[in-house]
N, C-alpha and C. Protein backbone atom coordinates (compact mmCIF):
# COMPACT_ATOMS: atom_id res chain seq x y z
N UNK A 1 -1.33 7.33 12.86
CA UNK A 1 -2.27 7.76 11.85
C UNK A 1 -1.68 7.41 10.49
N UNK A 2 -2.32 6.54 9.39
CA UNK A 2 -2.01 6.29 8.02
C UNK A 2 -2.33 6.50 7.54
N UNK A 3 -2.08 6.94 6.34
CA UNK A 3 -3.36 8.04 5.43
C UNK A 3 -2.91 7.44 3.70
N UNK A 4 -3.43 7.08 3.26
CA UNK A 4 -3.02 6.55 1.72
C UNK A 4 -3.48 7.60 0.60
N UNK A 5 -2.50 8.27 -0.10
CA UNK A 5 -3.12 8.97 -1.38
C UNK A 5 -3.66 8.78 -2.54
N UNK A 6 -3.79 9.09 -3.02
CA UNK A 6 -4.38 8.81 -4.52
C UNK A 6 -3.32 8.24 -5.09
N UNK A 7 -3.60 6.86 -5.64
CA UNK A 7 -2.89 6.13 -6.36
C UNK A 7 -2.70 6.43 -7.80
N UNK A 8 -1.52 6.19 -8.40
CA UNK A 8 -1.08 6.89 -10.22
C UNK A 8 -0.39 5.71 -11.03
N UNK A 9 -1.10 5.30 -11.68
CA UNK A 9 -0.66 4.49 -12.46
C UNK A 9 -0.14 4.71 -13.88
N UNK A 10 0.87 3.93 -14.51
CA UNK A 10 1.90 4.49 -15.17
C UNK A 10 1.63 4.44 -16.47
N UNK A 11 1.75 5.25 -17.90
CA UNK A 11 1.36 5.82 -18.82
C UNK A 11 2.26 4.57 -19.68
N UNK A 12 1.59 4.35 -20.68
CA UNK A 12 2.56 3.55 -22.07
C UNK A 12 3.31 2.37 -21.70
N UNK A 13 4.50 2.73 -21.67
CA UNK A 13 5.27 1.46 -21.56
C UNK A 13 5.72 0.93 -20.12
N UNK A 14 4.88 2.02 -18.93
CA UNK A 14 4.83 2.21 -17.57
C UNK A 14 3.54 1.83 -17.34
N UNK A 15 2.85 1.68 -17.82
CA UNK A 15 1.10 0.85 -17.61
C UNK A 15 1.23 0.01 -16.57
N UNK A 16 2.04 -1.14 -16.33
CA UNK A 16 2.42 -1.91 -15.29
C UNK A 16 2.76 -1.51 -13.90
N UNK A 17 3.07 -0.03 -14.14
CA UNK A 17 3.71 0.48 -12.48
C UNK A 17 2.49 1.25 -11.89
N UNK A 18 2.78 1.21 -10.83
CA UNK A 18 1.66 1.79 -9.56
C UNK A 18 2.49 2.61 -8.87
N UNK A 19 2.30 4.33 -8.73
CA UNK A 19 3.00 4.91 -7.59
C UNK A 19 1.85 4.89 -6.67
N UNK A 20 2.46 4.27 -5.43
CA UNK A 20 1.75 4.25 -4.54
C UNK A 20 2.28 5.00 -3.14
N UNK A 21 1.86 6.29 -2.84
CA UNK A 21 2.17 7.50 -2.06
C UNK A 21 1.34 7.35 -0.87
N UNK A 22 1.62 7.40 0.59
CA UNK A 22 1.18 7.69 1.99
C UNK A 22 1.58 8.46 2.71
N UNK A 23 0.96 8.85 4.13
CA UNK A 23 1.80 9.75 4.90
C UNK A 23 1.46 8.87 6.36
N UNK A 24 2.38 8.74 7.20
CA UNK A 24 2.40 8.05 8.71
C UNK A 24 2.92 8.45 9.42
N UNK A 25 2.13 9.14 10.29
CA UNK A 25 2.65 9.74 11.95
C UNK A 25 2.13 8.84 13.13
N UNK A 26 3.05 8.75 13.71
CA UNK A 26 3.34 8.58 15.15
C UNK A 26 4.70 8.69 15.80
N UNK A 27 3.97 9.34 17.01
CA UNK A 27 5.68 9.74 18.08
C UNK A 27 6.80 8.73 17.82
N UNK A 28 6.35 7.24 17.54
CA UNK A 28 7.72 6.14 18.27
C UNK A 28 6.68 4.76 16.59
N UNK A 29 7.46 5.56 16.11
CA UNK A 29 7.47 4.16 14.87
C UNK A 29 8.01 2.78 15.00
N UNK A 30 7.31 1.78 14.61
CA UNK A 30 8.56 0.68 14.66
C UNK A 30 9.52 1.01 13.39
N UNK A 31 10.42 -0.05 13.69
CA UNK A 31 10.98 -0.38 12.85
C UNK A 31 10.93 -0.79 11.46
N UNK A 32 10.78 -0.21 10.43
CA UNK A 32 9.95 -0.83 8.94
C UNK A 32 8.68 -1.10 9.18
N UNK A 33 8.13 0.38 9.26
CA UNK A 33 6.63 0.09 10.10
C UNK A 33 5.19 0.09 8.96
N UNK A 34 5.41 0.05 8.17
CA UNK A 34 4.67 0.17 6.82
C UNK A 34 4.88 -1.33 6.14
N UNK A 35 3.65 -1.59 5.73
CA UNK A 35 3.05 -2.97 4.54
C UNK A 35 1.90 -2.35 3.57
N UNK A 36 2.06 -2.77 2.44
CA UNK A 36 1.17 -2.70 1.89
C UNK A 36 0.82 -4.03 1.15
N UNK A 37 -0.67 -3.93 0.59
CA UNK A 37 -0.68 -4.78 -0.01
C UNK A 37 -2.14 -4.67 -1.03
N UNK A 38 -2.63 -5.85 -1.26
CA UNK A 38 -3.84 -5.94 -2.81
C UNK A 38 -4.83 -7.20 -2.36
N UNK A 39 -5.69 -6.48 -2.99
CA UNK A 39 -7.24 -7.80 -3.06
C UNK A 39 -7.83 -7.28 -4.39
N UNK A 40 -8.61 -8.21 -4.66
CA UNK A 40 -9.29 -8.00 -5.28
C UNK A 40 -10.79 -7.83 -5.27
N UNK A 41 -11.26 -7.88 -3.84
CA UNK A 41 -11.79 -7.50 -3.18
C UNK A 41 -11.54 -6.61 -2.02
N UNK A 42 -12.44 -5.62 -2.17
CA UNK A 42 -12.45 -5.08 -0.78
C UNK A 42 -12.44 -5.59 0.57
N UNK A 43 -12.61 -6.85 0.95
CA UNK A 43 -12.57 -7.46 2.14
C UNK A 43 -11.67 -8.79 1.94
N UNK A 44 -10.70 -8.61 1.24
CA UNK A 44 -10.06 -9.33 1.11
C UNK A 44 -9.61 -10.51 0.24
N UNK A 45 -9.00 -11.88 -0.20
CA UNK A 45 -8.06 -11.76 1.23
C UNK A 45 -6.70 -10.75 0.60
N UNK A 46 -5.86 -10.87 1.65
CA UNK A 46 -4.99 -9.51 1.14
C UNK A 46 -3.96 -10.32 0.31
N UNK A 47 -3.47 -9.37 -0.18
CA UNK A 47 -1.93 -10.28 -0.96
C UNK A 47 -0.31 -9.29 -0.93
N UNK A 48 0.87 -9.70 -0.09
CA UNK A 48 1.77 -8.84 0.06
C UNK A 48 1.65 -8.04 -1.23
N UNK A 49 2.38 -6.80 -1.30
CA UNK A 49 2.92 -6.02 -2.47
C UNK A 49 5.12 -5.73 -1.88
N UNK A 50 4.57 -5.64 -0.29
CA UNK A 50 5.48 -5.28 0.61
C UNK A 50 5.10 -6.21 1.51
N UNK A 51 6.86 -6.35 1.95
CA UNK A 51 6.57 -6.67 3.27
C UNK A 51 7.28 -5.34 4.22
N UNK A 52 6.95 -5.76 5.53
CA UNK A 52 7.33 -4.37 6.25
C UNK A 52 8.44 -3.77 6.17
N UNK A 53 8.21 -2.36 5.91
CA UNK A 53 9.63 -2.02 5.20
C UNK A 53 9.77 -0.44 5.50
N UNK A 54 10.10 0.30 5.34
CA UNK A 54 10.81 1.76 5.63
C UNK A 54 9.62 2.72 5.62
N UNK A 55 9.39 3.53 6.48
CA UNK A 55 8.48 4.90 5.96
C UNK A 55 8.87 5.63 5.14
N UNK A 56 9.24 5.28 3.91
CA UNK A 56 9.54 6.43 2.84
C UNK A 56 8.44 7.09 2.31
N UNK A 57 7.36 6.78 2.36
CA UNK A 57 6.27 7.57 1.76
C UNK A 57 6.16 7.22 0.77
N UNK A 58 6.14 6.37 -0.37
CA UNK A 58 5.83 6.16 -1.84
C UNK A 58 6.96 4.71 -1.92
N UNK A 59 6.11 4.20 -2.70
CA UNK A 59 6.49 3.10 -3.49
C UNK A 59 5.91 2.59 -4.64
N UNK A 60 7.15 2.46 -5.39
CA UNK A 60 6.57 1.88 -6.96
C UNK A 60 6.05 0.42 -7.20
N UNK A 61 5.30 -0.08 -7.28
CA UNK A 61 4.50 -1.34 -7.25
C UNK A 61 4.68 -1.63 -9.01
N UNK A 62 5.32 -2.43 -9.26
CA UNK A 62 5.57 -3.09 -10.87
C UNK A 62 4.92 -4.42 -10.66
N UNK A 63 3.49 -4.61 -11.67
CA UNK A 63 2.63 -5.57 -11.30
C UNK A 63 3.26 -6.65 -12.34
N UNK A 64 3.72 -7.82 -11.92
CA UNK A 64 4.58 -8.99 -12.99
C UNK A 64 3.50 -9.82 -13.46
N UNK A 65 2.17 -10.00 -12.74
CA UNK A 65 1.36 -10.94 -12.75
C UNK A 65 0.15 -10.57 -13.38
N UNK A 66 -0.14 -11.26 -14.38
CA UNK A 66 -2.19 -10.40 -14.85
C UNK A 66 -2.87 -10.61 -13.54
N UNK A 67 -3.46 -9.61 -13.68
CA UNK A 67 -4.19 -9.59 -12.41
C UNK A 67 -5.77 -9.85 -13.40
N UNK A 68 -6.75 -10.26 -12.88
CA UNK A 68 -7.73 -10.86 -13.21
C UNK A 68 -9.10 -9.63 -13.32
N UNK A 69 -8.66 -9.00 -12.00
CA UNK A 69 -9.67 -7.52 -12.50
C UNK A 69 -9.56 -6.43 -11.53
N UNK A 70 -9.80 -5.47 -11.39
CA UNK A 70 -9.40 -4.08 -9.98
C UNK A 70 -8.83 -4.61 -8.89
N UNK A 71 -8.11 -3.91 -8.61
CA UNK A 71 -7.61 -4.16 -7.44
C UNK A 71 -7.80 -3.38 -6.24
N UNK A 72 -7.97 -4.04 -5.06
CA UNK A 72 -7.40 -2.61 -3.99
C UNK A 72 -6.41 -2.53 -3.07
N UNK A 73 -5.79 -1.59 -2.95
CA UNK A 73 -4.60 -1.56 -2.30
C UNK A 73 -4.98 -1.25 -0.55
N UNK A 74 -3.92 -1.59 0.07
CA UNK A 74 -4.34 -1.29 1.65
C UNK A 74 -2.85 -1.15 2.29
N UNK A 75 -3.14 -0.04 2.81
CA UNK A 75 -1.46 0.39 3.65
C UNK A 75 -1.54 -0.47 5.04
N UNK A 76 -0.88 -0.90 5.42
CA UNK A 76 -0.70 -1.37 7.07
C UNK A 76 0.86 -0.20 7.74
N UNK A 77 0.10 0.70 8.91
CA UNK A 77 1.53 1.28 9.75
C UNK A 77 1.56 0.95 11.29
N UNK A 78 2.39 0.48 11.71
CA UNK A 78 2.28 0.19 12.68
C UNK A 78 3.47 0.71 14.07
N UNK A 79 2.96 1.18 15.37
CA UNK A 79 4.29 1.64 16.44
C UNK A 79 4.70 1.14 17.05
N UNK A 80 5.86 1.35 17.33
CA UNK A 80 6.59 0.30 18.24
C UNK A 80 6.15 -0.25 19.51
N UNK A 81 4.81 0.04 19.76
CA UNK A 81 4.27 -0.85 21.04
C UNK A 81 3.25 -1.97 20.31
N UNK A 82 3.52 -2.05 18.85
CA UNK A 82 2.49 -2.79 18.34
C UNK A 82 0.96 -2.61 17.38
N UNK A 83 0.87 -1.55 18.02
CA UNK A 83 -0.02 -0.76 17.86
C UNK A 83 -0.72 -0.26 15.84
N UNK A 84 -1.45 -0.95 15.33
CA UNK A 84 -1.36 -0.90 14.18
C UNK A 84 -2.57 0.03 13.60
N UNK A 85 -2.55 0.81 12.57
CA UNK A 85 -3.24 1.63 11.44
C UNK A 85 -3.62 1.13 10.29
N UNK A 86 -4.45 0.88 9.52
CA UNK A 86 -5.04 0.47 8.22
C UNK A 86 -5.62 1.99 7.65
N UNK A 87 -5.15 1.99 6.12
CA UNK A 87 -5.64 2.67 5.14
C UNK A 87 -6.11 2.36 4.36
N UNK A 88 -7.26 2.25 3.53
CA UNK A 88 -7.35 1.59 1.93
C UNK A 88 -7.59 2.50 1.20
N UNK A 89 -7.51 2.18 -0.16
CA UNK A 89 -8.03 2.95 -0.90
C UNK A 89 -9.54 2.28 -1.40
N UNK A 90 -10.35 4.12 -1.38
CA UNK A 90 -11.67 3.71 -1.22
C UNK A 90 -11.71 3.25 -2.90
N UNK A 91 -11.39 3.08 -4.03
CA UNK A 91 -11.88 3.51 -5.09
C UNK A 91 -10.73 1.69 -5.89
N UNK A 92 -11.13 0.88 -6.46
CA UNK A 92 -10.31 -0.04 -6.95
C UNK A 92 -9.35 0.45 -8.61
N UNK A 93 -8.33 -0.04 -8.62
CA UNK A 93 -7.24 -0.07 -9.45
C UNK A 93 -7.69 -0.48 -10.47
């Protein structure tokens, strides 16, 4: 189960950063079982932010690139039999 929170983007001279907060359960995780990533569309196509990397629950996203207009973010979690979860956020950046 992946669940993506409300995304917070960063005030003043932090305008550029994205905290981006989730929660992921399952019994038998893989290994760096979490991706996230961006469109600019809702259906795509996607664009890394992450590649698969630790369940820590939050990550700071520092955007280097103009982005052209909203974005949306999408969690990928996946268990060690393969087995994968998608989250998005319903609402664009």
């Amino acid at each position: 189960v992946a669940q993506l929170l409300p995304l917070r983007q960063g005030q003043g001279s932090n305008n550029n950063q994205v905290l981006i907060e989730w929660s992921v359960q399952d019994e038998l995780l893989a290994d760096q079982p979490v991706a996230l990533t961006f469109a600019e569309s809702p259906n795509g196509p996607w664009r890394p932010i992450t590649g698969w990397t630790e369940n820590t629950g939050r990550h700071i996203w520092t955007i280097t690139e103009p982005l052209k207009q909203r974005v949306y973010i999408r969690l990928e979690a996946r268990d060690a039999a393969g087995n994968t979860s998608i989250a998005q956020a319903e609402q664009p950046l």
